[in-house]
Protein backbone atom coordinates (compact mmCIF):
# COMPACT_ATOMS: atom_id res chain seq x y z
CA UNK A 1 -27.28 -78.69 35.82
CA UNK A 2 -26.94 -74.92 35.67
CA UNK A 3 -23.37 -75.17 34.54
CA UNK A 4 -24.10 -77.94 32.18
CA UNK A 5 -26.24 -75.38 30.63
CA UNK A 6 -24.02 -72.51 30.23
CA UNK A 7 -21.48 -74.66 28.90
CA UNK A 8 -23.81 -76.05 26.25
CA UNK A 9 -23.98 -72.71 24.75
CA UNK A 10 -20.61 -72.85 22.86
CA UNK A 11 -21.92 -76.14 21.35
CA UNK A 12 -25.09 -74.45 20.15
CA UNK A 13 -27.38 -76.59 22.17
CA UNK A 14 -30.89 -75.47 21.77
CA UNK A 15 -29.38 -72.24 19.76
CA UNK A 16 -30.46 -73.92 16.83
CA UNK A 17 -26.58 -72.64 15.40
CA UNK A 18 -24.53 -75.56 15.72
CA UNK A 19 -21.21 -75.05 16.71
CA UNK A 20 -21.23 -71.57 16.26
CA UNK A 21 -18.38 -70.83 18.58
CA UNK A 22 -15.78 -73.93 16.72
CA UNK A 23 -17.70 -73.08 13.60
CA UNK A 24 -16.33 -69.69 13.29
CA UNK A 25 -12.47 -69.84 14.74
CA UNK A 26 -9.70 -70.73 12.90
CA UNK A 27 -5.76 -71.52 14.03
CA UNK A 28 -3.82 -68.76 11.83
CA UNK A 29 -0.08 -71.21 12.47
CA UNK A 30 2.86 -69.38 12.97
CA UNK A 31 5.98 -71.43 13.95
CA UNK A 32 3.00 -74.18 14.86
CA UNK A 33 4.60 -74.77 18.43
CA UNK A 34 1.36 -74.48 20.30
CA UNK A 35 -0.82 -75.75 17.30
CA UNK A 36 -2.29 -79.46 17.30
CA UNK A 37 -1.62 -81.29 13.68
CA UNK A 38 -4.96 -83.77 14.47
CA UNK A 39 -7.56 -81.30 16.48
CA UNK A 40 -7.40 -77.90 15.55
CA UNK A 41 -8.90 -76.12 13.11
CA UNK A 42 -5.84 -75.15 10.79
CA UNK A 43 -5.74 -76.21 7.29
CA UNK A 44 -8.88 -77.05 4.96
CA UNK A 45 -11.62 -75.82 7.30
CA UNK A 46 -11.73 -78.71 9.69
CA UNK A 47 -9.66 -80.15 11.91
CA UNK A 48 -8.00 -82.72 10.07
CA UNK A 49 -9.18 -85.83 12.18
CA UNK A 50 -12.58 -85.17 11.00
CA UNK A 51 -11.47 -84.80 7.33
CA UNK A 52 -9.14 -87.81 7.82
CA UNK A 53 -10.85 -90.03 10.96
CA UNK A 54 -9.66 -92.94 9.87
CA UNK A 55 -6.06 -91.70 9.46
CA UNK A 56 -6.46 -89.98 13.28
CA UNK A 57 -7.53 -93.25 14.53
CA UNK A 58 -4.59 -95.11 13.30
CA UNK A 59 -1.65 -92.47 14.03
CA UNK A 60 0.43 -93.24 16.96
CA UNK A 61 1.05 -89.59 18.56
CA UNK A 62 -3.06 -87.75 18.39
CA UNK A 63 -1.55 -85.27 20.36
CA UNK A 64 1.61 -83.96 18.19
CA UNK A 65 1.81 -80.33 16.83
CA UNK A 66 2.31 -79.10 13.48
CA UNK A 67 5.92 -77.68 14.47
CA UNK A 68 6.63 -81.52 15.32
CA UNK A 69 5.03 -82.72 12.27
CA UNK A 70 6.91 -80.33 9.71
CA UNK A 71 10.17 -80.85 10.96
CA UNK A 72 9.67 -84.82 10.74
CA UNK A 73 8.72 -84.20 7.21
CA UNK A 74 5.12 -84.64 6.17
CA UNK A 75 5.92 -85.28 2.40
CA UNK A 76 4.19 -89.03 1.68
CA UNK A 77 7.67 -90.28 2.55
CA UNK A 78 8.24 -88.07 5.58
CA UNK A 79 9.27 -89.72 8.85
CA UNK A 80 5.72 -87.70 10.38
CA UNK A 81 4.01 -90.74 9.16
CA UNK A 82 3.80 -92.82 12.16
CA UNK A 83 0.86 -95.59 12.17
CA UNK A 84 -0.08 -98.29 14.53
CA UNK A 85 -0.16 -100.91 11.93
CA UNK A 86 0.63 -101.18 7.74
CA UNK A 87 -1.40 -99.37 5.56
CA UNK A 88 -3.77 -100.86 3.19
CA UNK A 89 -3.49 -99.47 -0.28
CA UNK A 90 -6.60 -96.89 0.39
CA UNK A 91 -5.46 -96.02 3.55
CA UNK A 92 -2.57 -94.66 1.58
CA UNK A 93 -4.25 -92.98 -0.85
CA UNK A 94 -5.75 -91.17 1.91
CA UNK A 95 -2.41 -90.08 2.95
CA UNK A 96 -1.44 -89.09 -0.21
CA UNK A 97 -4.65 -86.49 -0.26
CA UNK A 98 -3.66 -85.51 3.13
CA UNK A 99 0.32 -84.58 2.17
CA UNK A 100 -1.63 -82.29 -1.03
CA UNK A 101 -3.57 -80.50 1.60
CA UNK A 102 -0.48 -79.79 3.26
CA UNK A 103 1.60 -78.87 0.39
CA UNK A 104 1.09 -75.74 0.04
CA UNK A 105 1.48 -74.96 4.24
CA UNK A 106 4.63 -72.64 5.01
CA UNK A 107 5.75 -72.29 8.39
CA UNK A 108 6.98 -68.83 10.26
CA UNK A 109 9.60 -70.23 12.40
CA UNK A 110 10.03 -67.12 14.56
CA UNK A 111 5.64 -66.33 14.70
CA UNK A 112 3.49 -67.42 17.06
CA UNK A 113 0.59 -68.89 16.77
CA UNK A 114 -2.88 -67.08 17.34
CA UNK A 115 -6.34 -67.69 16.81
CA UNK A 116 -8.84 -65.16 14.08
CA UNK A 117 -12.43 -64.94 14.62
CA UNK A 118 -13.98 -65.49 10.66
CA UNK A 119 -17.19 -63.61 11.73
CA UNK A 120 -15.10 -60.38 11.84
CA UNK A 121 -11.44 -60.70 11.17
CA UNK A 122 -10.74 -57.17 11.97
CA UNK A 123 -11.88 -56.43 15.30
CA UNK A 124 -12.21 -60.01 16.91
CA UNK A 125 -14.97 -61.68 18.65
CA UNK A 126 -17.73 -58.96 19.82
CA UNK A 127 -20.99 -59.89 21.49
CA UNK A 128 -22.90 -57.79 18.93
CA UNK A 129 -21.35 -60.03 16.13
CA UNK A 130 -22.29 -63.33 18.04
CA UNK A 131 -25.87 -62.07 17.99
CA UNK A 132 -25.86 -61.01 14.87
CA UNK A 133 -25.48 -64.90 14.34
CA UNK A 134 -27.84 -66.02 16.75
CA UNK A 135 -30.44 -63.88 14.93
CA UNK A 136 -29.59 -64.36 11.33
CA UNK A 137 -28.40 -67.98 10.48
CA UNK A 138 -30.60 -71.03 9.50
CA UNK A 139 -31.33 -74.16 10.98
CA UNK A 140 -28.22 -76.58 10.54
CA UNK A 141 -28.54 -79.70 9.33
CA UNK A 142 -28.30 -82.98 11.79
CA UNK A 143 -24.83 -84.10 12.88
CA UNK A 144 -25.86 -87.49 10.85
CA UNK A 145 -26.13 -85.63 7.69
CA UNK A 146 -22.70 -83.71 8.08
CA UNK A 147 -21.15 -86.83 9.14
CA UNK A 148 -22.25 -88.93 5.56
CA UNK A 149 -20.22 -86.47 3.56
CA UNK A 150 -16.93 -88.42 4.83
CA UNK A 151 -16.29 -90.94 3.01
CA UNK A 152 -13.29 -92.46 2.01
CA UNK A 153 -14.21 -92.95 -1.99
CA UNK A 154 -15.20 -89.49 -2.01
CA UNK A 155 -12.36 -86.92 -2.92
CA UNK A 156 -11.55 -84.75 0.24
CA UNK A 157 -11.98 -81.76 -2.06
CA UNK A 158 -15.60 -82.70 -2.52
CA UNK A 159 -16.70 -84.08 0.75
CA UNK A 160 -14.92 -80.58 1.95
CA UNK A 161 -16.94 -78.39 -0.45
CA UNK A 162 -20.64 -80.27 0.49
CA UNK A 163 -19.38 -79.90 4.06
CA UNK A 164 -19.51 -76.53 3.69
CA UNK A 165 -22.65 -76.23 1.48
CA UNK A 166 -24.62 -77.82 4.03
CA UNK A 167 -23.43 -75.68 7.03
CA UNK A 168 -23.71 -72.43 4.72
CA UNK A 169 -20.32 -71.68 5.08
CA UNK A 170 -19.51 -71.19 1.25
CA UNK A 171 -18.66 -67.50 0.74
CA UNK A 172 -21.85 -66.62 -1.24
CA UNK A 173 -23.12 -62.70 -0.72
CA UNK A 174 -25.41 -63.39 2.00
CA UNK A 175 -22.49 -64.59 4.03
CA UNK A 176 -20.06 -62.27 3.02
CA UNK A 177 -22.43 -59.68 3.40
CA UNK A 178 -23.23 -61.34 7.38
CA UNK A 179 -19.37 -61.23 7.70
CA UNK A 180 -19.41 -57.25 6.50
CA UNK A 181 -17.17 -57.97 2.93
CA UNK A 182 -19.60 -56.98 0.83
CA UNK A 183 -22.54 -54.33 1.51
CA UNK A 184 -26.03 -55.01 2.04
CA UNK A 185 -27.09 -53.78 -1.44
CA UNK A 186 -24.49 -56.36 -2.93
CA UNK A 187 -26.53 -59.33 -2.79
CA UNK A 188 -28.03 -60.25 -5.91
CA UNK A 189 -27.20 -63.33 -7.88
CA UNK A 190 -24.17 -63.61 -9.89
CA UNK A 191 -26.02 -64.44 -12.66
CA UNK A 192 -27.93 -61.29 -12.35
CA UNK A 193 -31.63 -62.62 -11.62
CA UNK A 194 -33.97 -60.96 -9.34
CA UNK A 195 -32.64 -63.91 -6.74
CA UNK A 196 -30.58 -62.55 -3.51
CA UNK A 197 -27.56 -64.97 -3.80
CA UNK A 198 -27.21 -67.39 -1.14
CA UNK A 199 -26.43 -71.34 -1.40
CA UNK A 200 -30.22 -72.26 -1.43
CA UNK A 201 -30.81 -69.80 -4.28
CA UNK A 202 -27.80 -70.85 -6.49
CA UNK A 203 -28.29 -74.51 -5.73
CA UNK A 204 -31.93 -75.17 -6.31
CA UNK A 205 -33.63 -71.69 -6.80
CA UNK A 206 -31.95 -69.94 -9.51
CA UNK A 207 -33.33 -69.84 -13.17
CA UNK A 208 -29.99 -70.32 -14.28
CA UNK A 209 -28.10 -72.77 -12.15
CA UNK A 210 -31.47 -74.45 -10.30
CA UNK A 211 -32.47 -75.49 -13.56
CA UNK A 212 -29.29 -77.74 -13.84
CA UNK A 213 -31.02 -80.37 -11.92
CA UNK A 214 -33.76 -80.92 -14.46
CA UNK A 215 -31.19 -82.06 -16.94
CA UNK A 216 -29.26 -84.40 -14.30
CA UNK A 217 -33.16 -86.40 -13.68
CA UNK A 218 -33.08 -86.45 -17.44
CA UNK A 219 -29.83 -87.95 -17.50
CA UNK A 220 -30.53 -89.90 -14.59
CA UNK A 221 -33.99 -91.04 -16.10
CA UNK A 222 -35.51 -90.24 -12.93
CA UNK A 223 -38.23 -87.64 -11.74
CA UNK A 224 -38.64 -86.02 -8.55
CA UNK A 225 -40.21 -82.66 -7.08
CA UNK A 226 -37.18 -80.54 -6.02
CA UNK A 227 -36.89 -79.86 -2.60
CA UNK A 228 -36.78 -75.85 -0.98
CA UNK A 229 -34.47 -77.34 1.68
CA UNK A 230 -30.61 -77.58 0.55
CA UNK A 231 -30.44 -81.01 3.21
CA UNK A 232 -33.85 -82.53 2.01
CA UNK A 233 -32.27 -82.58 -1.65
CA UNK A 234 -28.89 -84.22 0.05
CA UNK A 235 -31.23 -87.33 1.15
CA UNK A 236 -33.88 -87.07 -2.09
CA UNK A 237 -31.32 -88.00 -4.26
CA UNK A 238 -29.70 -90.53 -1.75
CA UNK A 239 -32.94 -92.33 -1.83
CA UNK A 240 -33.27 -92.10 -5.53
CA UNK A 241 -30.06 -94.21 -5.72
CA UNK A 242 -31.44 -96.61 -3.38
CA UNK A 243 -29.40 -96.11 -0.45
CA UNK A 244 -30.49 -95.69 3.52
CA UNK A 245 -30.61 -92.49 4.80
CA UNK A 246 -27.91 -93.80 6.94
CA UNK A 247 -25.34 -94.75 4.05
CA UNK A 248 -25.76 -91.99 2.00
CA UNK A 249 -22.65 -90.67 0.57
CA UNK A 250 -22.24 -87.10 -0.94
């Protein structure tokens, strides 16, 4: 039980972080010999069997690296693509959005791989900067919410980016100034309001860019009372569409 305990902590169990410790690590590839394509954290913010589940669940080899991947060929034609079955035409759409996340992805045949600590890139993982965290970040949202912005109608790009909002991992000044990129007088909004920028503020607080959601009710010929939580306005609007809490769909 003791154990159990202490190993809860990376998971953020009763932290009320999250996964701080996955949350916060990314796989910088090299040559991508000792990198996993599927279940590390390498391209696009998340490993890619949570971005692609259905695509994971369907390859043959879970367990291949990107150095065996890229030297199959992971163009949509590439001999990486290796599935237990045919593909439906949306399952290959899905591949399709997969090879563009990967198109860009240029391998260092004679670097290793290593991993880079995004809470402070300079120095590494400190104590001090894990408390920092402990002591500074908001309540996450529930794993149910993070898991409805997956969908396979929704554009990775987008399910990616309200991914992100919701964990308050966009790079607004709050965070950058948590991360030490910015200083802590550089956090007022963008738009230059009395506001300090972070994603609640630009999303539903800010005179500017708040307001925006008054015009989409017009449009929507709905009316509501907007929400102070970022999450709460996720399901509001999920509701207003008529959908279970359970279904909803970024």
């Amino acid at each position: 039980m003791w154990w159990r305990t202490i190993s809860g902590i990376r998971g953020g169990v009763g932290l009320g972080v999250g996964s701080w410790f996955d949350d916060n690590i990314r796989r910088v590839v090299g040559g991508g010999g000792s990198t996993y394509f599927w279940t590390d954290n390498w391209v696009g913010g998340v490993p890619l069997q949570v971005s692609f589940p259905h695509l994971f669940d369907l390859s043959v080899d879970k367990g291949v690296t990107v150095e065996a991947i890229a030297s199959s060929g992971w163009g949509v034609g590439g001999g990486v693509w290796v599935w237990r079955r045919r593909l439906f035409a949306w399952e290959e759409e899905c591949v399709a959005e997969c090879c563009a996340l990967l198109h860009d992805v240029v391998l260092q045949d004679y670097s290793i791989d290593r991993w880079k600590w995004l809470l402070d890139p300079v120095f590494g993982y400190t104590v001090k900067g894990v408390y920092q965290l402990f002591t500074s970040v908001d309540e996450p949202p529930a794993s149910d919410i993070l898991d409805n912005v997956w969908h396979k109608h929704v554009p990775l790009k987008v399910s990616l980016f309200a991914w992100r909002l919701l964990r308050n991992r966009l790079p607004t000044k709050d965070n950058l100034v948590r991360r030490h990129v910015l200083q802590h007088d550089a956090t007022q909004c963008v738009k230059g309001c009395s506001g300090q920028e972070s994603a609640s503020h630009l999303f539903l607080h800010c005179a500017t860019f708040g307001n925006l959601w008054v015009s989409v009710s017009q449009w929507l010929h709905v009316s509501f009372v907007a929400p102070e939580v970022l999450c709460d306005h996720f399901l509001q609007f999920g509701h207003l569409a008529g959908v279970r809490e359970s279904h909803i769909h970024f």
